[in-house]
Protein backbone atom coordinates (compact mmCIF):
# COMPACT_ATOMS: atom_id res chain seq x y z
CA UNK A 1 0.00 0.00 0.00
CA UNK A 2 3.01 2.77 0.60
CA UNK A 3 4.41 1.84 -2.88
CA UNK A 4 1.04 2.79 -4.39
CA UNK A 5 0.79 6.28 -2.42
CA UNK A 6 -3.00 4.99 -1.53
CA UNK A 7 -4.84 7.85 0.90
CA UNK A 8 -5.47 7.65 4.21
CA UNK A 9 -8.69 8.63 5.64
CA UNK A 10 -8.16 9.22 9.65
CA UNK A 11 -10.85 9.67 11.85
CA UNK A 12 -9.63 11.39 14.59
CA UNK A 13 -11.43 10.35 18.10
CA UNK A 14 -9.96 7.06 18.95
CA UNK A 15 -7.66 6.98 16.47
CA UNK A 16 -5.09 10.44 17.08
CA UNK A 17 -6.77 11.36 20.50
CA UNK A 18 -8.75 10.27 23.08
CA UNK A 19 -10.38 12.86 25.04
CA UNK A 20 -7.06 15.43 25.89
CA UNK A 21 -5.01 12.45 25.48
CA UNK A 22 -3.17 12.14 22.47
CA UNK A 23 -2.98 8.30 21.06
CA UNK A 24 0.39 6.57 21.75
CA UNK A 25 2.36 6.74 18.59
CA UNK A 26 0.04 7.97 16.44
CA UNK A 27 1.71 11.42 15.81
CA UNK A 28 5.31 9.57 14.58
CA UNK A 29 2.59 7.16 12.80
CA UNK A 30 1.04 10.41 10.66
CA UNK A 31 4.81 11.55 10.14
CA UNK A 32 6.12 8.11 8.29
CA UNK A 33 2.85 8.18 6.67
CA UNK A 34 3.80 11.84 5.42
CA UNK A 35 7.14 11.40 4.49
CA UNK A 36 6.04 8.09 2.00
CA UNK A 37 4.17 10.90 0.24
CA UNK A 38 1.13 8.96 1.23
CA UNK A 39 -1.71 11.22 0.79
CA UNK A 40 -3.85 11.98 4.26
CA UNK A 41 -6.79 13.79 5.11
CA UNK A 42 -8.09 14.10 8.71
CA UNK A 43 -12.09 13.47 8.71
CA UNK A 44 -14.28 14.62 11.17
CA UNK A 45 -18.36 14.41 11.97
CA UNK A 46 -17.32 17.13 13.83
CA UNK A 47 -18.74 20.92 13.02
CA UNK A 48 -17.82 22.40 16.22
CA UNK A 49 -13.91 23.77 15.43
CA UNK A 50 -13.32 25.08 11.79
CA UNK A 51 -10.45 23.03 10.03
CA UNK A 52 -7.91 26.16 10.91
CA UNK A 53 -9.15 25.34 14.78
CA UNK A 54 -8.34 21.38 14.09
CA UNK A 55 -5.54 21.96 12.74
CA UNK A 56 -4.47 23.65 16.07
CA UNK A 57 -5.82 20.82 18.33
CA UNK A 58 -3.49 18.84 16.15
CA UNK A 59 -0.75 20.35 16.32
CA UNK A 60 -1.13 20.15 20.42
CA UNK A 61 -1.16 16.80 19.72
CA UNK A 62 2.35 16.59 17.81
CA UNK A 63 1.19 16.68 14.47
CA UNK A 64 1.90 20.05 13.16
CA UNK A 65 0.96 22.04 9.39
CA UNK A 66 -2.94 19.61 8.92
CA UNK A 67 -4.89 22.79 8.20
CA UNK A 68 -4.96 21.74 4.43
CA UNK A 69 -5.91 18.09 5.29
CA UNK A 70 -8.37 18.70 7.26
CA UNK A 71 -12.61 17.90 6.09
CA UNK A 72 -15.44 18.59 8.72
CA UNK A 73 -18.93 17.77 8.89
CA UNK A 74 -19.71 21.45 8.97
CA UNK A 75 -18.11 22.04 5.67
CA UNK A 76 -19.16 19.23 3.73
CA UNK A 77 -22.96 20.65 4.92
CA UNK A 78 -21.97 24.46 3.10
CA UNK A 79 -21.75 22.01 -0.40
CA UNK A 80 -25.60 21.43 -0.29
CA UNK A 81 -25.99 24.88 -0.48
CA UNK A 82 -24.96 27.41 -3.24
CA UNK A 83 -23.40 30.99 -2.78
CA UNK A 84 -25.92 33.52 -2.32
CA UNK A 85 -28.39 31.20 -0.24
CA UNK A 86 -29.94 32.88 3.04
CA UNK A 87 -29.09 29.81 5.59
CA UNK A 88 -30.62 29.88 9.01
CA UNK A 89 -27.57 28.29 10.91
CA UNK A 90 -27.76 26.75 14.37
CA UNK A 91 -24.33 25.97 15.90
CA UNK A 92 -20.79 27.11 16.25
CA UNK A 93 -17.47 28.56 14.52
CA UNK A 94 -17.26 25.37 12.49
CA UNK A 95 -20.40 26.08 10.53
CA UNK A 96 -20.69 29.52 10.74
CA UNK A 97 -16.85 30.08 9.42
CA UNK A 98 -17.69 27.56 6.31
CA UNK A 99 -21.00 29.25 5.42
CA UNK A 100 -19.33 32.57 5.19
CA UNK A 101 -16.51 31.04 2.91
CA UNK A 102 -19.10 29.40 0.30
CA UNK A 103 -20.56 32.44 0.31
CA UNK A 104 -24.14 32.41 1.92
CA UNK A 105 -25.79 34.56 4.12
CA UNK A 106 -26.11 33.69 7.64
CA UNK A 107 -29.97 34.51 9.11
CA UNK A 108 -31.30 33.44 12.55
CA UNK A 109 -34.40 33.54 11.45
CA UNK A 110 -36.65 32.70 8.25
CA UNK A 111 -37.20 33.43 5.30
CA UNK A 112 -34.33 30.80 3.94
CA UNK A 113 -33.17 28.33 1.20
CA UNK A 114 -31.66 26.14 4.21
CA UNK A 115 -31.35 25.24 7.76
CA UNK A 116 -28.53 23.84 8.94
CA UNK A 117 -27.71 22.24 12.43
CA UNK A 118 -24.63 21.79 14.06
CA UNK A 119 -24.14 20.85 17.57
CA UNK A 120 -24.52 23.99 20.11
CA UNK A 121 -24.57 24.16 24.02
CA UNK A 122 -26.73 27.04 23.16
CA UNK A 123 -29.74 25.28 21.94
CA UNK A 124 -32.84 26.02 23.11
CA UNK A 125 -36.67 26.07 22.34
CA UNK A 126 -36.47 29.44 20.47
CA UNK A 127 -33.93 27.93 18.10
CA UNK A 128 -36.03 25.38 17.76
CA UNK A 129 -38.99 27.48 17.02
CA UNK A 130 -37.58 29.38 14.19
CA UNK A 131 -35.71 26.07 12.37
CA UNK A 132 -39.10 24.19 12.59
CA UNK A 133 -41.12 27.54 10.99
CA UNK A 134 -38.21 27.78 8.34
CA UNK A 135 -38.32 24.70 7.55
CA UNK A 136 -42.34 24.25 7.11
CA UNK A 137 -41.56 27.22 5.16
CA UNK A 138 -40.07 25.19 2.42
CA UNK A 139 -36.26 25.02 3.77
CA UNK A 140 -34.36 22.59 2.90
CA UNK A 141 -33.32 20.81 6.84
CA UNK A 142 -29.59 19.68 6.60
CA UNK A 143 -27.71 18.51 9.61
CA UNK A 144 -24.10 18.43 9.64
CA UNK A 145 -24.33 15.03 11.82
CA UNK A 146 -26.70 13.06 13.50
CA UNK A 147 -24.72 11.22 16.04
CA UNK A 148 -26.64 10.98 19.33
CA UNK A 149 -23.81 11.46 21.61
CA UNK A 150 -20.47 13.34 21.66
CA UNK A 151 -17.78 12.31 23.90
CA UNK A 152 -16.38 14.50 26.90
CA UNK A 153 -13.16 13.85 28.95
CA UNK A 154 -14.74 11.88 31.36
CA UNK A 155 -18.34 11.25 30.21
CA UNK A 156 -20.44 11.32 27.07
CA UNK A 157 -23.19 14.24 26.74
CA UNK A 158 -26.17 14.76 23.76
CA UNK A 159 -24.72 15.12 20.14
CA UNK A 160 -26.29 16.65 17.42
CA UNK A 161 -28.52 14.06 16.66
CA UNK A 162 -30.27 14.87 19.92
CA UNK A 163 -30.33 18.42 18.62
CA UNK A 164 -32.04 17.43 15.08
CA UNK A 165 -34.46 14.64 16.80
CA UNK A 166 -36.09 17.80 18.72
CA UNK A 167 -36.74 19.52 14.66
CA UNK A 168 -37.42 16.60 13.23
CA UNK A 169 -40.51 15.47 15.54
CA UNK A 170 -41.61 19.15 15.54
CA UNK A 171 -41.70 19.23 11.69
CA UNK A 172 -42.53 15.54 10.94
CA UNK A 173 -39.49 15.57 8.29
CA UNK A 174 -36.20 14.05 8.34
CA UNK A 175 -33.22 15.91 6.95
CA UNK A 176 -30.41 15.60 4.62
CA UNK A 177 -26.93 14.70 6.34
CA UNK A 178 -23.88 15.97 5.45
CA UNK A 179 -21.69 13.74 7.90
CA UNK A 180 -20.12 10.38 8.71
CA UNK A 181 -21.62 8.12 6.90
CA UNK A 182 -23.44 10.07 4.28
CA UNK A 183 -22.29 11.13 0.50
CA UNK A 184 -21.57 15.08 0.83
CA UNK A 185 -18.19 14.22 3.24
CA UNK A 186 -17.34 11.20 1.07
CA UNK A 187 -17.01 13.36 -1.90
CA UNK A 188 -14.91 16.16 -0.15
CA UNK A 189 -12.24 12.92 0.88
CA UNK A 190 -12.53 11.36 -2.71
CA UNK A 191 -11.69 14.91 -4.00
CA UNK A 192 -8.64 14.51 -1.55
CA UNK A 193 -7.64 11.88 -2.16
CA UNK A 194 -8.68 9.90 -4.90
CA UNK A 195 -11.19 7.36 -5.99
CA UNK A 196 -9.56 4.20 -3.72
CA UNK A 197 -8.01 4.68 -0.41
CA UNK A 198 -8.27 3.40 3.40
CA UNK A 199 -10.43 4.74 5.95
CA UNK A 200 -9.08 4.25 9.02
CA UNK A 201 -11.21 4.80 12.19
CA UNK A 202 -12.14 3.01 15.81
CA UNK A 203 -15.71 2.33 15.30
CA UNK A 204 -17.60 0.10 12.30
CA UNK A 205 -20.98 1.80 12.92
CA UNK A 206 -19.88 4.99 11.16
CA UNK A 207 -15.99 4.55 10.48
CA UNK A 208 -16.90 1.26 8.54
CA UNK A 209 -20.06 2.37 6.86
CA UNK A 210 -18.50 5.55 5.94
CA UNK A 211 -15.63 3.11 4.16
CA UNK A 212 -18.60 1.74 1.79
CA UNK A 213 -20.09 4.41 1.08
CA UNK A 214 -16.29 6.34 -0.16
CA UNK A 215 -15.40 3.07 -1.87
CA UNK A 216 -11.96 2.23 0.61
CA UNK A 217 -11.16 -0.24 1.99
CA UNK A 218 -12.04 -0.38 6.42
CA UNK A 219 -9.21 -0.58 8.79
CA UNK A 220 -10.12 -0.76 12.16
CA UNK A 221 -8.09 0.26 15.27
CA UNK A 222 -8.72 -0.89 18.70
CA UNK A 223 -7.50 2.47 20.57
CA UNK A 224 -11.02 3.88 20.47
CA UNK A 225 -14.52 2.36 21.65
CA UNK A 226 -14.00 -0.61 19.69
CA UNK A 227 -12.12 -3.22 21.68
CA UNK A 228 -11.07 -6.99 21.19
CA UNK A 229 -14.12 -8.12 22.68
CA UNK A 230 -16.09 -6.38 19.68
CA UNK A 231 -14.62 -8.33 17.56
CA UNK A 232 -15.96 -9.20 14.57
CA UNK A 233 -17.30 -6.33 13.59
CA UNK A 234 -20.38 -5.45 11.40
CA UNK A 235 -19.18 -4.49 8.50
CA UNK A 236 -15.71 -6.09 8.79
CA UNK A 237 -13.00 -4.67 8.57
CA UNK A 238 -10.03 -5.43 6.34
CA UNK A 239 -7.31 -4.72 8.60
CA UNK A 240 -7.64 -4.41 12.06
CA UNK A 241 -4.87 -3.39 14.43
CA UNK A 242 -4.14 -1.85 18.19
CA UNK A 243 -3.68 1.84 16.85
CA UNK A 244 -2.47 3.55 14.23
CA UNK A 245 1.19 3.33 14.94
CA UNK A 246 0.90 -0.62 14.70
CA UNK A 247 -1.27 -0.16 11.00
CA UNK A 248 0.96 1.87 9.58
CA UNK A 249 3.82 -1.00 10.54
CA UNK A 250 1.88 -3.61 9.22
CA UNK A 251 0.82 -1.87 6.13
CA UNK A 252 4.04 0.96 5.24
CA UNK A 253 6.78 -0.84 3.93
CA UNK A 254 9.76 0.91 5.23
């Protein structure tokens, strides 16, 4: 796989951190990976942190200069929109920053072409309000995820999903999703990085799916919230290994 320079899709929960804890290895892992001139892109269903702000948790994490690899959630959402469109946005920098750098207008409240949701601590019943009444309006409802937690340091809490559950019952429609393991982000990493590739990420539910649906092949590693004891998985993985560090030794030849 090094000889033929195939991309590598990294999720990055599980896989470079976990928590404030960076992964053991897996910043030297991303630097052999870099200096094969294998092509990398960091994915994310996260739309909290704009890729500039990624790139800086990154780097805090040993792996420096990622802003150009990075692909969020919250951007791959701004390419079901077009320049020009008035989007009622609910959550933080992540989406906000990428709406105003496709070029749409930012409203908080309707008239709009689109609502898009992102995950927000601010959330509350008079966001609610106005996505459900936009969206009734004719809006087209796009979430950037719908996973139904997120993890903290030292517990999980509501994720998006929970966020987009609360619109979707009020409107009685289900939206479009931009994330993990839906189309719009699989185009942005085929754009990256080519038509064939490896995704590489700790859990099958999403990390796995999302593999499918890009067309790479899985590789599963146990550093995350899948452990031995999952094993197999549904789907399967191709390669499955402790962490990164110990997939890029089985799979880089030196």
């Amino acid at each position: 796989m090094g000889r033929e320079l195939t991309g590598w899709a990294l999720d990055l929960d599980g896989v470079i951190w976990r928590g404030s804890e960076t992964v053991p290895g897996a910043p030297a892992a991303v630097s052999r990976l870099r200096a094969a001139g294998v092509p990398i892109a960091f994915v994310t269903n996260s739309a909290q942190r704009t890729p500039v702000q990624v790139a800086d948790k990154l780097a805090s994490h040993g792996i420096p200069d990622a802003e150009s690899e990075v692909i969020t959630a919250a951007v791959a959402a701004t390419t079901m929109v077009d320049p020009g469109d008035r989007v009622l946005a609910i959550g933080s920098d992540g989406v906000f920053e990428a709406l105003r750098a496709r070029g749409c207008t930012v409203v908080h409240d309707g008239p709009a072409e689109a609502v898009i949701m992102g995950i927000t601590q601010a959330f509350d019943y008079d966001m609610m309000t106005r996505a459900m009444h936009a969206i009734v309006d004719g809006a087209r409802f796009i979430a950037t995820n719908t996973d139904s937690t997120f993890p903290m340091a030292d517990r999980l809490v509501p994720g998006n999903g929970a966020l987009v559950a609360a619109v979707a019952t009020a409107t009685g429609l289900k939206p479009e999703i931009a994330g993990k393991p839906h189309n719009p982000i699989a185009e942005l990493v085929r754009e990256q990085l080519g038509p064939s590739g490896l995704m590489v990420g700790d859990r099958a539910d999403t990390d796995g799916l999302f593999a499918g649906v890009v067309g790479y092949d899985f590789a599963l590693v146990l550093s995350g919230v899948t452990s031995e004891a999952d094993l197999p998985t549904d789907p399967l993985a191709v390669h499955t290994a402790p962490d990164l560090a110990a997939l890029v030794d089985q799979l880089l030849e030196d």
